[in-house]
N, C-alpha and C. Protein backbone atom coordinates (compact mmCIF):
# COMPACT_ATOMS: atom_id res chain seq x y z
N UNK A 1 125.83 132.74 226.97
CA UNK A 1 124.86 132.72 225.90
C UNK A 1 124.57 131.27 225.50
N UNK A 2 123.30 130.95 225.44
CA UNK A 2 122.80 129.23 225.05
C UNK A 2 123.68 129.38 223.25
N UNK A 3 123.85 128.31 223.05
CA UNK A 3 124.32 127.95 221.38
C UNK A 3 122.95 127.92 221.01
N UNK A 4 123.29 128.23 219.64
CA UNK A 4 122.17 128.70 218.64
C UNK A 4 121.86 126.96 218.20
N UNK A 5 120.67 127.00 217.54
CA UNK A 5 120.79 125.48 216.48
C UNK A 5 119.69 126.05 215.61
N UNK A 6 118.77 125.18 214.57
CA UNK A 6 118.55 125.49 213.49
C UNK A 6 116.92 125.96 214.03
N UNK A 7 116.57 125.47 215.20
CA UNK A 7 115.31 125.87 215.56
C UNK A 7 115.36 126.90 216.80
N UNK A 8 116.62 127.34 217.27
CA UNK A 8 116.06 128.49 218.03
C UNK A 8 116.04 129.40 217.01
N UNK A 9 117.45 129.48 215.95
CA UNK A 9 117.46 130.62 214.74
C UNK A 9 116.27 130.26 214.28
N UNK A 10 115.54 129.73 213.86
CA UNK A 10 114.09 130.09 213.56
C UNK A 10 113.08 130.16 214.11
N UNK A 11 112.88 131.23 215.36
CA UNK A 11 112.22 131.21 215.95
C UNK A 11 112.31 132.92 216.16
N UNK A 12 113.84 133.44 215.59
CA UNK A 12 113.77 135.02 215.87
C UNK A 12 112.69 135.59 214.93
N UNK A 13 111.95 136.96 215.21
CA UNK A 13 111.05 137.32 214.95
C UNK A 13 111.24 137.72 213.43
N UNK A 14 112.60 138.30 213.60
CA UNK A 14 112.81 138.92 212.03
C UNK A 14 112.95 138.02 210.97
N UNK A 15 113.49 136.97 211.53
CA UNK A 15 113.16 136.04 209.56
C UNK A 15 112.12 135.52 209.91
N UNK A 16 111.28 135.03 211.17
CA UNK A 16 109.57 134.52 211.14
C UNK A 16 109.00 135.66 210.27
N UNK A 17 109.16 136.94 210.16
CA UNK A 17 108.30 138.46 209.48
C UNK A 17 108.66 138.25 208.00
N UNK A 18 110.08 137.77 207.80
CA UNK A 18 110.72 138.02 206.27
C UNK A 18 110.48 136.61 205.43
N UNK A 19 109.98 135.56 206.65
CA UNK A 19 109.85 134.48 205.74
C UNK A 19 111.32 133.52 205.73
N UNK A 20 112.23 134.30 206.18
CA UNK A 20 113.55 133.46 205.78
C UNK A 20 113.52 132.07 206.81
N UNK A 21 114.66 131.61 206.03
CA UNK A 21 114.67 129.91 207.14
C UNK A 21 116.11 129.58 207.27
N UNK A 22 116.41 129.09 208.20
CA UNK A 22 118.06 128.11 208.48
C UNK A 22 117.62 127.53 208.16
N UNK A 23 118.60 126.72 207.45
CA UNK A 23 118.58 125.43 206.78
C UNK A 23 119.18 124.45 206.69
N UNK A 24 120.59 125.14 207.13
CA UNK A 24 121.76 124.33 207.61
C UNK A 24 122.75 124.76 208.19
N UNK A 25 123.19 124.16 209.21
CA UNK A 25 124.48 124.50 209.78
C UNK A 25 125.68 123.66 209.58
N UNK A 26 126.39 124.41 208.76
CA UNK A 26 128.10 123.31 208.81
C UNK A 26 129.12 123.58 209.82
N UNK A 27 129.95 123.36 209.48
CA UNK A 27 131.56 123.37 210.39
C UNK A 27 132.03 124.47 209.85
N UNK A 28 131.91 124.90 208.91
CA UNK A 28 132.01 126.23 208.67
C UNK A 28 131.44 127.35 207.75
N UNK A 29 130.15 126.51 207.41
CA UNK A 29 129.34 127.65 206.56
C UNK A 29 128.06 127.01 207.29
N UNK A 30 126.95 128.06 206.32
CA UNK A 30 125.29 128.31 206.87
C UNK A 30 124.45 128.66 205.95
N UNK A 31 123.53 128.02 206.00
CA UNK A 31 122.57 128.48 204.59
C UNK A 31 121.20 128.89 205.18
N UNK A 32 120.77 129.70 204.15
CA UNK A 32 119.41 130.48 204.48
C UNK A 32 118.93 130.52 203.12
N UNK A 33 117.76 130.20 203.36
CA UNK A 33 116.28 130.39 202.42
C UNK A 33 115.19 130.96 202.74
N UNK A 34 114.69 131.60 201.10
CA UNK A 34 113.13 132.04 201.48
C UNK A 34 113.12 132.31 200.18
N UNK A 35 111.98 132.49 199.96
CA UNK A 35 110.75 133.14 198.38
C UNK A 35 110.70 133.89 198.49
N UNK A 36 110.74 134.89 197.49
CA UNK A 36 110.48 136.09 197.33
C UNK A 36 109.10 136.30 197.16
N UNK A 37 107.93 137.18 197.80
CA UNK A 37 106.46 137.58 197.96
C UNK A 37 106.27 138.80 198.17
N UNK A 38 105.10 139.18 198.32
CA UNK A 38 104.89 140.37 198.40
C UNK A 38 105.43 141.29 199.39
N UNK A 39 105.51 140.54 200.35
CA UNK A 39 106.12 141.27 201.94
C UNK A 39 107.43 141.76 200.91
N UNK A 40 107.72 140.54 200.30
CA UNK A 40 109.43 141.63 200.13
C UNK A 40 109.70 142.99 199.01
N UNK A 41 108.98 143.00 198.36
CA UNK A 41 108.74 143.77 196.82
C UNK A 41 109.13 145.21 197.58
N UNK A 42 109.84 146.11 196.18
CA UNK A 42 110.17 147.14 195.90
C UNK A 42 109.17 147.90 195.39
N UNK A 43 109.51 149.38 195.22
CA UNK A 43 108.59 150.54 194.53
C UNK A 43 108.49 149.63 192.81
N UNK A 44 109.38 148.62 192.54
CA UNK A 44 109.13 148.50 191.31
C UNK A 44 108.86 147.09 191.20
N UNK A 45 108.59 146.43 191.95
CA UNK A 45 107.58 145.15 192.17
C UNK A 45 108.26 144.05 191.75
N UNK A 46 109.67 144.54 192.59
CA UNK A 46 111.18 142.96 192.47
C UNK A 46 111.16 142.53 193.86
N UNK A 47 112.22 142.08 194.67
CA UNK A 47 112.79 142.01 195.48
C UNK A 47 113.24 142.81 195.85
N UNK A 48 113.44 143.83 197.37
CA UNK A 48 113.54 144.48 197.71
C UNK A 48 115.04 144.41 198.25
N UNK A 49 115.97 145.08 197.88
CA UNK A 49 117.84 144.53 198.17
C UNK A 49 117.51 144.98 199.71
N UNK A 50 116.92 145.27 200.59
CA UNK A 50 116.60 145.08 202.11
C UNK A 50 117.05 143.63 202.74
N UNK A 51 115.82 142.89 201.98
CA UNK A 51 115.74 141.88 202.21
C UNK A 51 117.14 140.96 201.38
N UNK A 52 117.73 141.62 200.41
CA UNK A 52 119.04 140.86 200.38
C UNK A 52 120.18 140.36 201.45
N UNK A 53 119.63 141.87 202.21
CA UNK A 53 121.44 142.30 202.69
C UNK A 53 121.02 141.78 203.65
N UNK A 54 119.95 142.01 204.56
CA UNK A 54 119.40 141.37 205.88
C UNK A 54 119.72 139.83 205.80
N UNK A 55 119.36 139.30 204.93
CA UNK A 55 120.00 137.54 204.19
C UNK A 55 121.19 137.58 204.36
N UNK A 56 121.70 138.14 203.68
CA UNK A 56 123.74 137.88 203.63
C UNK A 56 123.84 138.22 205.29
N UNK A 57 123.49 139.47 205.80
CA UNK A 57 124.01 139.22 206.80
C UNK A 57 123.78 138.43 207.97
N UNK A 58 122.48 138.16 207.81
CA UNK A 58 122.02 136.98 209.07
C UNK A 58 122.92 135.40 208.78
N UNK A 59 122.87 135.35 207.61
CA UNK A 59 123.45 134.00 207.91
C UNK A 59 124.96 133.72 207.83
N UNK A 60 125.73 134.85 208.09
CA UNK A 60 126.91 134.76 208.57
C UNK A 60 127.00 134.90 209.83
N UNK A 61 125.84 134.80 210.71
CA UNK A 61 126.14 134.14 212.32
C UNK A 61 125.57 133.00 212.62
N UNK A 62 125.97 132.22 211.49
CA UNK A 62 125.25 130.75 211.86
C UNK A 62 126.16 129.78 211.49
N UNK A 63 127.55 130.14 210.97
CA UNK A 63 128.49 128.46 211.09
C UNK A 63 128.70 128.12 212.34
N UNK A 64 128.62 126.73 212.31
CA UNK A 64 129.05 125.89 213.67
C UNK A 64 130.12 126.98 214.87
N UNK A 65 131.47 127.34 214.62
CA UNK A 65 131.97 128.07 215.51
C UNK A 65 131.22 129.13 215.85
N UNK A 66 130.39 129.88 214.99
CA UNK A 66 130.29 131.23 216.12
C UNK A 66 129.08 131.09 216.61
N UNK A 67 127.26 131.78 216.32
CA UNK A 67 126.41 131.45 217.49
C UNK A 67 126.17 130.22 218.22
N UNK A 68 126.37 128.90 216.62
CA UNK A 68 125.75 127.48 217.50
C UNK A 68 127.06 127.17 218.33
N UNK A 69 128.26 127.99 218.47
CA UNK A 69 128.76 127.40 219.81
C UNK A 69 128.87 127.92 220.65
N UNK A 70 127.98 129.06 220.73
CA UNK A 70 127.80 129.96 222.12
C UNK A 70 128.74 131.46 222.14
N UNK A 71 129.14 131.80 220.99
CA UNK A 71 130.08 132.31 220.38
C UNK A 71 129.48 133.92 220.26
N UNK A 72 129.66 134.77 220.92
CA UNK A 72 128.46 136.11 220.69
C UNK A 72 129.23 137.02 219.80
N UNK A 73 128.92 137.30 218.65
CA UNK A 73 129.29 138.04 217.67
C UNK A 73 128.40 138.81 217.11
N UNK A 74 128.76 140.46 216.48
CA UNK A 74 128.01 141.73 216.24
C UNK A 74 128.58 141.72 214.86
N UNK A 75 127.80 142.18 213.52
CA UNK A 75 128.25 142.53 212.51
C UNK A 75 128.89 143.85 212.85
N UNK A 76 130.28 144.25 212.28
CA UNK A 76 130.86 145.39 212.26
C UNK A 76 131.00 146.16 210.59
N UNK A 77 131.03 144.85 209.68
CA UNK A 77 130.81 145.68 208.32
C UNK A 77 130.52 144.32 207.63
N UNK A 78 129.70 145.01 206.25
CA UNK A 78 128.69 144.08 205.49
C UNK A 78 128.94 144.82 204.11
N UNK A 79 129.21 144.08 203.85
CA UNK A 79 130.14 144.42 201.77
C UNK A 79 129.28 143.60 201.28
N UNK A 80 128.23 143.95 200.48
CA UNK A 80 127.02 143.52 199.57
C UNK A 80 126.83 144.03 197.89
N UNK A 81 127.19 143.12 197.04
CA UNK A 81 127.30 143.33 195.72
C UNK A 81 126.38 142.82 195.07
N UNK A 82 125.06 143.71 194.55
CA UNK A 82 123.99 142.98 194.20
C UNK A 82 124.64 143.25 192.89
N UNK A 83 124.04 141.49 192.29
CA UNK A 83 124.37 141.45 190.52
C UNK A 83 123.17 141.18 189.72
N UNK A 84 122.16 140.87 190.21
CA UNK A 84 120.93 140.57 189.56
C UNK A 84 119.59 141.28 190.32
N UNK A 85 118.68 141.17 189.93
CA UNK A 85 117.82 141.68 190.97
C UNK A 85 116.64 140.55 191.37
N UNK A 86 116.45 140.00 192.17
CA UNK A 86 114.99 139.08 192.76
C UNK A 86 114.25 139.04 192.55
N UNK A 87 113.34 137.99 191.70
CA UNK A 87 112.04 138.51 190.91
C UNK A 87 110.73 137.77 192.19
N UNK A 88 109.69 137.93 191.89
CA UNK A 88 108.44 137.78 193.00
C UNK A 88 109.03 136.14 192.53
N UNK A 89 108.73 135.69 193.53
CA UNK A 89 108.64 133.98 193.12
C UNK A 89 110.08 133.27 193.38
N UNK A 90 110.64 134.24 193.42
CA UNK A 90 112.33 133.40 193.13
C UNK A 90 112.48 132.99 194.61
N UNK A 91 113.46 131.81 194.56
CA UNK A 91 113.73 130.98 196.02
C UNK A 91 114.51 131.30 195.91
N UNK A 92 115.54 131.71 196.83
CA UNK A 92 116.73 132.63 197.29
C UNK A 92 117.48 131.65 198.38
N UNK A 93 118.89 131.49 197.69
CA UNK A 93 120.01 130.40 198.96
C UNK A 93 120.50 131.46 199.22
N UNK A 94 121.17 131.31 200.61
CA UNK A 94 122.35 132.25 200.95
C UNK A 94 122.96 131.28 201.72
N UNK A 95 123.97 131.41 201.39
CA UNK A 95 125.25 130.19 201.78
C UNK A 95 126.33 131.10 202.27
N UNK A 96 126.73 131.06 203.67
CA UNK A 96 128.01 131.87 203.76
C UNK A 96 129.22 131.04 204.34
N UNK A 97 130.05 131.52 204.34
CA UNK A 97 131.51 130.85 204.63
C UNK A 97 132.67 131.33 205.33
N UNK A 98 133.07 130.49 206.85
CA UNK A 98 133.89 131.18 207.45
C UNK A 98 135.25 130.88 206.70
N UNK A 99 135.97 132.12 206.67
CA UNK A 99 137.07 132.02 206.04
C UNK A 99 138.23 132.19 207.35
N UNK A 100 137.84 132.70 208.29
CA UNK A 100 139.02 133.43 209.37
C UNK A 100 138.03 133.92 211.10
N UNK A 101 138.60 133.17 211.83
CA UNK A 101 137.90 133.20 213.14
C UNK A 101 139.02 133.31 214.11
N UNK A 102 139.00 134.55 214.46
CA UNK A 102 140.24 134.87 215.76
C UNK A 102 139.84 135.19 216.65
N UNK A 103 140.39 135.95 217.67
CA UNK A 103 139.86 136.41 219.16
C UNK A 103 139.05 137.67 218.95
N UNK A 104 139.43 138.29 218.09
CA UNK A 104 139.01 139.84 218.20
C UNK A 104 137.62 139.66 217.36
N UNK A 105 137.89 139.06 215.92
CA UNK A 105 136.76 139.38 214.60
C UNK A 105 136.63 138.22 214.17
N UNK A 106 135.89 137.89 212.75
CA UNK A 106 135.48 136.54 212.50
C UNK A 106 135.08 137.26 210.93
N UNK A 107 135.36 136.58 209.54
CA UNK A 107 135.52 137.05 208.40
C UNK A 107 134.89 136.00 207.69
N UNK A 108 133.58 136.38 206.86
CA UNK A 108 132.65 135.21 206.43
C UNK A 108 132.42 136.28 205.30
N UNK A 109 132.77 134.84 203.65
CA UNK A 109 131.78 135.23 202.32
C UNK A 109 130.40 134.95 202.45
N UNK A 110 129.96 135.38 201.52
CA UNK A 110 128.09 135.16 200.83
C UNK A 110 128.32 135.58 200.04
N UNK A 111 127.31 134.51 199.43
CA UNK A 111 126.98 134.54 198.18
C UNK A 111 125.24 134.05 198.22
N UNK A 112 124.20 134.76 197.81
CA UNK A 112 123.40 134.52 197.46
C UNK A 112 122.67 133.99 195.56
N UNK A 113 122.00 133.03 195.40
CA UNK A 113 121.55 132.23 194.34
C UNK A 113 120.03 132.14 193.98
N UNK A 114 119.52 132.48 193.02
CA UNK A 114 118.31 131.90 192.76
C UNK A 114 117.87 130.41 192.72
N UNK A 115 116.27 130.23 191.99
CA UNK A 115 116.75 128.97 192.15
C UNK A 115 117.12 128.03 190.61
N UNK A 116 117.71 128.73 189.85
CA UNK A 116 118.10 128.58 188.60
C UNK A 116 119.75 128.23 189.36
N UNK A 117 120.22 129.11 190.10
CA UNK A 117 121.58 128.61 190.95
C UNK A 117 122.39 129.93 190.36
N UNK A 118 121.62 131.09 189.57
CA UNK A 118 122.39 132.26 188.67
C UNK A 118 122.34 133.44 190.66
N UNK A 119 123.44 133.78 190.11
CA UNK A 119 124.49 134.20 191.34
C UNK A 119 123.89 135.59 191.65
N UNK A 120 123.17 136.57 192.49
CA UNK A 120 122.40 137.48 192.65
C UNK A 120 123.05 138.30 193.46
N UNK A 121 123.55 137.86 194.63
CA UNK A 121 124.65 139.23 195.27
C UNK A 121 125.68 137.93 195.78
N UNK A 122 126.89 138.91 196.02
CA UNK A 122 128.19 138.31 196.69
C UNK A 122 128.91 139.44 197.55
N UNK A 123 128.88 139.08 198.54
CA UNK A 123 129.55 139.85 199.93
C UNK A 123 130.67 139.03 200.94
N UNK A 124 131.03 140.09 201.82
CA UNK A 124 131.75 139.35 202.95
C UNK A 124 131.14 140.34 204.06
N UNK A 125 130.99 140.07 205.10
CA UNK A 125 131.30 140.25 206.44
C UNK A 125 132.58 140.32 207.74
N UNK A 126 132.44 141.05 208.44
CA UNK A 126 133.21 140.83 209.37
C UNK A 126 132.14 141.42 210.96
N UNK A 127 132.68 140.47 211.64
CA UNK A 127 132.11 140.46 212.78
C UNK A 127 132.77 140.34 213.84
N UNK A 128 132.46 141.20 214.61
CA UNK A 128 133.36 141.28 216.24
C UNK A 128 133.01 139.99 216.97
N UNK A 129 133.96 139.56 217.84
CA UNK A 129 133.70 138.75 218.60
C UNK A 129 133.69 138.84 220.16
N UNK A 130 132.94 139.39 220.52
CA UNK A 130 132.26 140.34 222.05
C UNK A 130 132.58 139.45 223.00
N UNK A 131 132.26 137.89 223.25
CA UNK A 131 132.16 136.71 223.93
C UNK A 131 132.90 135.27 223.34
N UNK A 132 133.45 134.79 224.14
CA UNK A 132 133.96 133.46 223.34
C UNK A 132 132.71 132.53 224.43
N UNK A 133 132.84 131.52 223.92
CA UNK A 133 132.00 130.63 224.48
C UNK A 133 132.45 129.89 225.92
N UNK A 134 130.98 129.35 226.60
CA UNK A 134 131.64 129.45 227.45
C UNK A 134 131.81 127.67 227.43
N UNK A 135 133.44 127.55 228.37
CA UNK A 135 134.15 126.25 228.47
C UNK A 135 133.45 125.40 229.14
């Protein structure tokens, strides 16, 4: 598998559709942005928690060890605690964080932020690790 970097991840179709963006890749966390617009709105004309969880979980395959180093990993479970709800307009961080990377799985927080920096959902992930990279 090629390693990921900040412009092939933005080039997949689903955050080009949702608007989302990489933004950064660390050594062991990853951040993602986007605005909340109409594409994303609910029956009640917020942010649609779709587009939350799709956030938390995309950008827990973007610290340095797992896609950008060639690293092929599948979400296996996604623990999403919405605390606020997304208003039209709001700029949305999602910052996640590897906490634990072994042979089998790989264990990353999120936390998503407005842009006031007031705390909107907090999750973890875990993700299989199908492929190690190749040497």
């Amino acid at each position: 598998m090629k390693p990921a970097t900040i412009e092939s991840a933005n080039q997949i179709g689903m955050l080009q559709t949702l608007g989302i963006t990489l933004t950064e890749i660390g050594d062991d966390y990853a951040v993602m942005e986007v605005t909340v617009d109409a594409r994303h709105s609910n029956y009640f004309g917020g942010g649609h928690g779709g587009l939350l969880a799709t956030l938390a979980d995309t950008v827990c395959f973007f610290p340095k060890p797992l896609l950008p180093a060639g690293r092929l990993v599948t979400t296996v479970n996604l623990n999403v605690n919405y605390l606020k709800a997304a208003k039209m307009g709001d700029h949305l961080t999602a910052r996640s964080h590897l906490v634990h990377l072994g042979k089998r799985t790989a264990s990353l927080t999120v936390r998503i932020t407005d842009g006031r920096d007031r705390l909107l959902v907090h999750g973890t992930a875990t993700l299989a690790v199908l492929k190690q990279p190749e040497a």
